[in-house]
Protein backbone atom coordinates (compact mmCIF):
# COMPACT_ATOMS: atom_id res chain seq x y z
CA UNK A 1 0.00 0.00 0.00
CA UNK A 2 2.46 2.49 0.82
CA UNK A 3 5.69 0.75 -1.21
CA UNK A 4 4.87 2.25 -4.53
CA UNK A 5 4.78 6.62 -3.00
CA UNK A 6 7.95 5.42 -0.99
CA UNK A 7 9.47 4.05 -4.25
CA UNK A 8 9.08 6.89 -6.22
CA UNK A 9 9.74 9.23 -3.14
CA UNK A 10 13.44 7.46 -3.36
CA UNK A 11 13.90 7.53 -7.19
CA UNK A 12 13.23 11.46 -6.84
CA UNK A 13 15.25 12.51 -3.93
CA UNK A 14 18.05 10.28 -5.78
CA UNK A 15 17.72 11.79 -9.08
CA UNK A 16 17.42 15.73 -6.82
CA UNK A 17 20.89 14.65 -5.35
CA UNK A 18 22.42 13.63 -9.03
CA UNK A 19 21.21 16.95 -9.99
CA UNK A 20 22.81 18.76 -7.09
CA UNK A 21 26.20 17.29 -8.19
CA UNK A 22 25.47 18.00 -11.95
CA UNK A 23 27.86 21.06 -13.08
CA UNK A 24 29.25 20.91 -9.41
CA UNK A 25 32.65 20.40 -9.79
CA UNK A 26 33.58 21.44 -12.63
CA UNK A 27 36.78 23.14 -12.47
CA UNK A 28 37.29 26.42 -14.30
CA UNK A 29 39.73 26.43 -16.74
CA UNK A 30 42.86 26.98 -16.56
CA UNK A 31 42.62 30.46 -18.07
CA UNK A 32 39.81 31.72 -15.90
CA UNK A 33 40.58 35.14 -14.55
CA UNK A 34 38.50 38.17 -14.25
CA UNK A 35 39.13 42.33 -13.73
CA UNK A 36 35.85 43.61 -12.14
CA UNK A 37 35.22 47.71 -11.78
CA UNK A 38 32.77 48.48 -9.72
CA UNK A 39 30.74 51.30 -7.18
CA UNK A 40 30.86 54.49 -8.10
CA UNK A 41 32.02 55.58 -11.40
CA UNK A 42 33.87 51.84 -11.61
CA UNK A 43 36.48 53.41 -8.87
CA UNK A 44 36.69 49.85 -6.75
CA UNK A 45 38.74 46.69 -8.77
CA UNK A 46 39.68 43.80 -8.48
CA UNK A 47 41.91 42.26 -11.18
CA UNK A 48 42.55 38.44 -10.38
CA UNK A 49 45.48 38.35 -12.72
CA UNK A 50 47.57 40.46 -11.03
CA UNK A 51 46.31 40.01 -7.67
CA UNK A 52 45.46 42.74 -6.81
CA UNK A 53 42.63 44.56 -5.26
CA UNK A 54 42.04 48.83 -5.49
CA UNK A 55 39.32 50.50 -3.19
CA UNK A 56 37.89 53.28 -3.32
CA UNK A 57 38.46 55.72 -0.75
CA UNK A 58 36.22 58.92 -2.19
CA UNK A 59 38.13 62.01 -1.27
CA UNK A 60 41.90 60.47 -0.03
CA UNK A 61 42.35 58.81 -3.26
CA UNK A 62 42.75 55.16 -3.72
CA UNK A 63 44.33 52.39 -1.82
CA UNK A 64 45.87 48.88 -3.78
CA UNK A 65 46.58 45.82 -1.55
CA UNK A 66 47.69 42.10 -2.51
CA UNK A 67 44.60 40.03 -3.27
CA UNK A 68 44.76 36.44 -4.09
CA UNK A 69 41.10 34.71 -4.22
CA UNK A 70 41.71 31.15 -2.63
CA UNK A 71 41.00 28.59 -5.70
CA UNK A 72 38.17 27.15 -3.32
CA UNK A 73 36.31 30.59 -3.54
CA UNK A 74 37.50 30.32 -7.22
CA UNK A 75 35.40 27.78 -7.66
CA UNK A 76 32.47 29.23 -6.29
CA UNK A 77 32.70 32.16 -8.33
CA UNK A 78 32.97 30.46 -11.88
CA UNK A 79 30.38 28.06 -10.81
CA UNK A 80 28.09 31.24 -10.60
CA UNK A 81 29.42 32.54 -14.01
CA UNK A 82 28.37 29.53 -15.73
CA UNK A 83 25.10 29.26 -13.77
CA UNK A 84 24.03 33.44 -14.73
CA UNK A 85 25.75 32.36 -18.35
CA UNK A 86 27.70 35.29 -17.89
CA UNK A 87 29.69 34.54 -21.19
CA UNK A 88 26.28 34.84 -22.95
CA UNK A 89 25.65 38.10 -21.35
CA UNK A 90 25.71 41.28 -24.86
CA UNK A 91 28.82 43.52 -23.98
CA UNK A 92 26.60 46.67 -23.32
CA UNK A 93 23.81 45.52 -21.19
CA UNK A 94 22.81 49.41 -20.80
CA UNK A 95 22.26 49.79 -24.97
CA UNK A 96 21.42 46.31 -25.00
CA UNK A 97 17.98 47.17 -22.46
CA UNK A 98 17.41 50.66 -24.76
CA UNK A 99 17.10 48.82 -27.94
CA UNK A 100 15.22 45.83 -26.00
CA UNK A 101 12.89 48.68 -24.24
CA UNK A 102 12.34 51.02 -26.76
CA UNK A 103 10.47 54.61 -25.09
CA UNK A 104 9.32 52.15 -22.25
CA UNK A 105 12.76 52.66 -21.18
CA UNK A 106 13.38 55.40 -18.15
CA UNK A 107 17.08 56.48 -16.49
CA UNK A 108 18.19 57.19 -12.94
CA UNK A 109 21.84 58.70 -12.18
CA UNK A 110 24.01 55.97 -12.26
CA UNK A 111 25.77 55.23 -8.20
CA UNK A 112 27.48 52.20 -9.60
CA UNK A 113 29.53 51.39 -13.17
CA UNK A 114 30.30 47.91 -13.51
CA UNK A 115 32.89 46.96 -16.27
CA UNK A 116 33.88 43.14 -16.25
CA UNK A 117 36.75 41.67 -18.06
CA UNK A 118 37.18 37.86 -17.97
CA UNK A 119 39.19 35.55 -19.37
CA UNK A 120 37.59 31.78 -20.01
CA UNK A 121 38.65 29.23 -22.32
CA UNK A 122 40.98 31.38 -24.46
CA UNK A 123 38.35 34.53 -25.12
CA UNK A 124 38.42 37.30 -23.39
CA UNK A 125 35.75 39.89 -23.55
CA UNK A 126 34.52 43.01 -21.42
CA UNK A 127 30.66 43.46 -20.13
CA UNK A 128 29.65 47.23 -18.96
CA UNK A 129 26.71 48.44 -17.54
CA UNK A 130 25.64 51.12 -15.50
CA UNK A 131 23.45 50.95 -12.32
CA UNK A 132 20.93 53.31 -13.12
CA UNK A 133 19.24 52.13 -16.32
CA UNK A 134 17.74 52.35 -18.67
CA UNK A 135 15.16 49.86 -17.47
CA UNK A 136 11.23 49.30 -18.61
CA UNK A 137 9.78 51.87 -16.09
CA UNK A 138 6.97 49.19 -15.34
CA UNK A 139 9.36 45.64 -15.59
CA UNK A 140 12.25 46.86 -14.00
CA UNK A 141 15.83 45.89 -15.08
CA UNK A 142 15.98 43.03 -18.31
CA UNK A 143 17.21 39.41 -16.90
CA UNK A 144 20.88 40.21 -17.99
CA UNK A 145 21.46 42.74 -15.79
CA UNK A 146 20.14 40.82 -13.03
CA UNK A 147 22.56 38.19 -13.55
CA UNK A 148 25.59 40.62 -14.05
CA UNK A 149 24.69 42.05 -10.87
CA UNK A 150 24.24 38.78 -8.78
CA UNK A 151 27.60 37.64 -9.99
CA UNK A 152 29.20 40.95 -9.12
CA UNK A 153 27.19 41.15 -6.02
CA UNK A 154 28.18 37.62 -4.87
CA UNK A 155 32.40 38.66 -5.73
CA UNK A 156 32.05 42.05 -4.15
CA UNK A 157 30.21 40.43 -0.57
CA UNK A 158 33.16 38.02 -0.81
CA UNK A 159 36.03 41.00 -1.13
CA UNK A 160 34.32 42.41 1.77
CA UNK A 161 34.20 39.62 4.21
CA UNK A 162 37.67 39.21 3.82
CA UNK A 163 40.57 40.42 6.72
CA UNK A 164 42.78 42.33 3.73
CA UNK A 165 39.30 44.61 3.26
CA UNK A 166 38.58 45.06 6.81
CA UNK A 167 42.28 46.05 7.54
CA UNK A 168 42.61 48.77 4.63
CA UNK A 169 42.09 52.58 5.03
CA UNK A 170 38.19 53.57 5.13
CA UNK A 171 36.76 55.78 2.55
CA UNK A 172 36.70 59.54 3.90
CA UNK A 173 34.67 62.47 2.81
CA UNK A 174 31.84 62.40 0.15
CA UNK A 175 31.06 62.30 -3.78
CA UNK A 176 30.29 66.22 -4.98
């Protein structure tokens, strides 16, 4: 009576766990690297080629420290870039949502410019986009900047977890 829902019960929490591992563990290439501008007029980077990581600090200039993402964290991130299909991403996502939009389309003042250079597999191509539009003034941002932005969101809560963020000089003063 109750050996047939417990049957397939098992034969779909077995095929949820295959599906968990699916993609997991894939290792980027070897080539994966990424430069990522962001906040405010793209004034925050992180280049993962050089190691290096630049903050922002508004009115006392800029600060550069020694950044090294462990390959663990690595990991993470290009498992996100494949899951957003950031390589599939158009290289203006701004002009990309005007065209896409049309007059729907509406602007704010941009706080953040995002400009992401990767590396993958031998091709190596920039994305840009900036924070404030232009979006569908009743939808919102398209899809692809959502996925830009949850990939740079995820690599800039990361940078900022981290003890080499906490011990560099805060930001002082204020945009004019």
């Amino acid at each position: 009576m109750f050996r047939k829902p417990i049957i397939i019960l098992l034969i779909l929490l077995s095929l949820g766990l295959y599906g968990c591992k699916k993609g997991a563990g894939n290792k980027p290439p070897e080539d994966f690297s990424f430069s990522l501008r962001f906040g405010f007029e793209g004034i925050n980077s992180i280049n993962t080629k050089n190691g290096t990581f630049t903050k922002d600090l508004v009115s006392a200039g800029t600060e550069t420290i020694r950044f090294i993402i462990p390959a663990d964290k690595m990991q993470d991130i290009y498992n996100l870039f494949v899951k957003n299909k950031i390589s599939r991403l158009p290289a203006d996502i701004n002009a990309f949502a005007l065209e896409k939009m049309g007059d729907t389309a509406s602007s704010s003042s941009p706080a953040d410019k995002y400009t992401l250079t990767y590396t993958c597999n031998g091709e190596t191509r920039t994305i840009i986009c900036n924070a404030g539009g232009p979006w569908d003034a009743r939808k919102g941002p398209p899809d692809e900047y959502k996925r830009l932005v949850e990939f740079i969101d995820y690599i800039r809560e990361y940078i900022y977890s981290t003890q080499e963020y906490t011990n560099m000089s805060p930001a002082v003063g204020a945009y004019s």
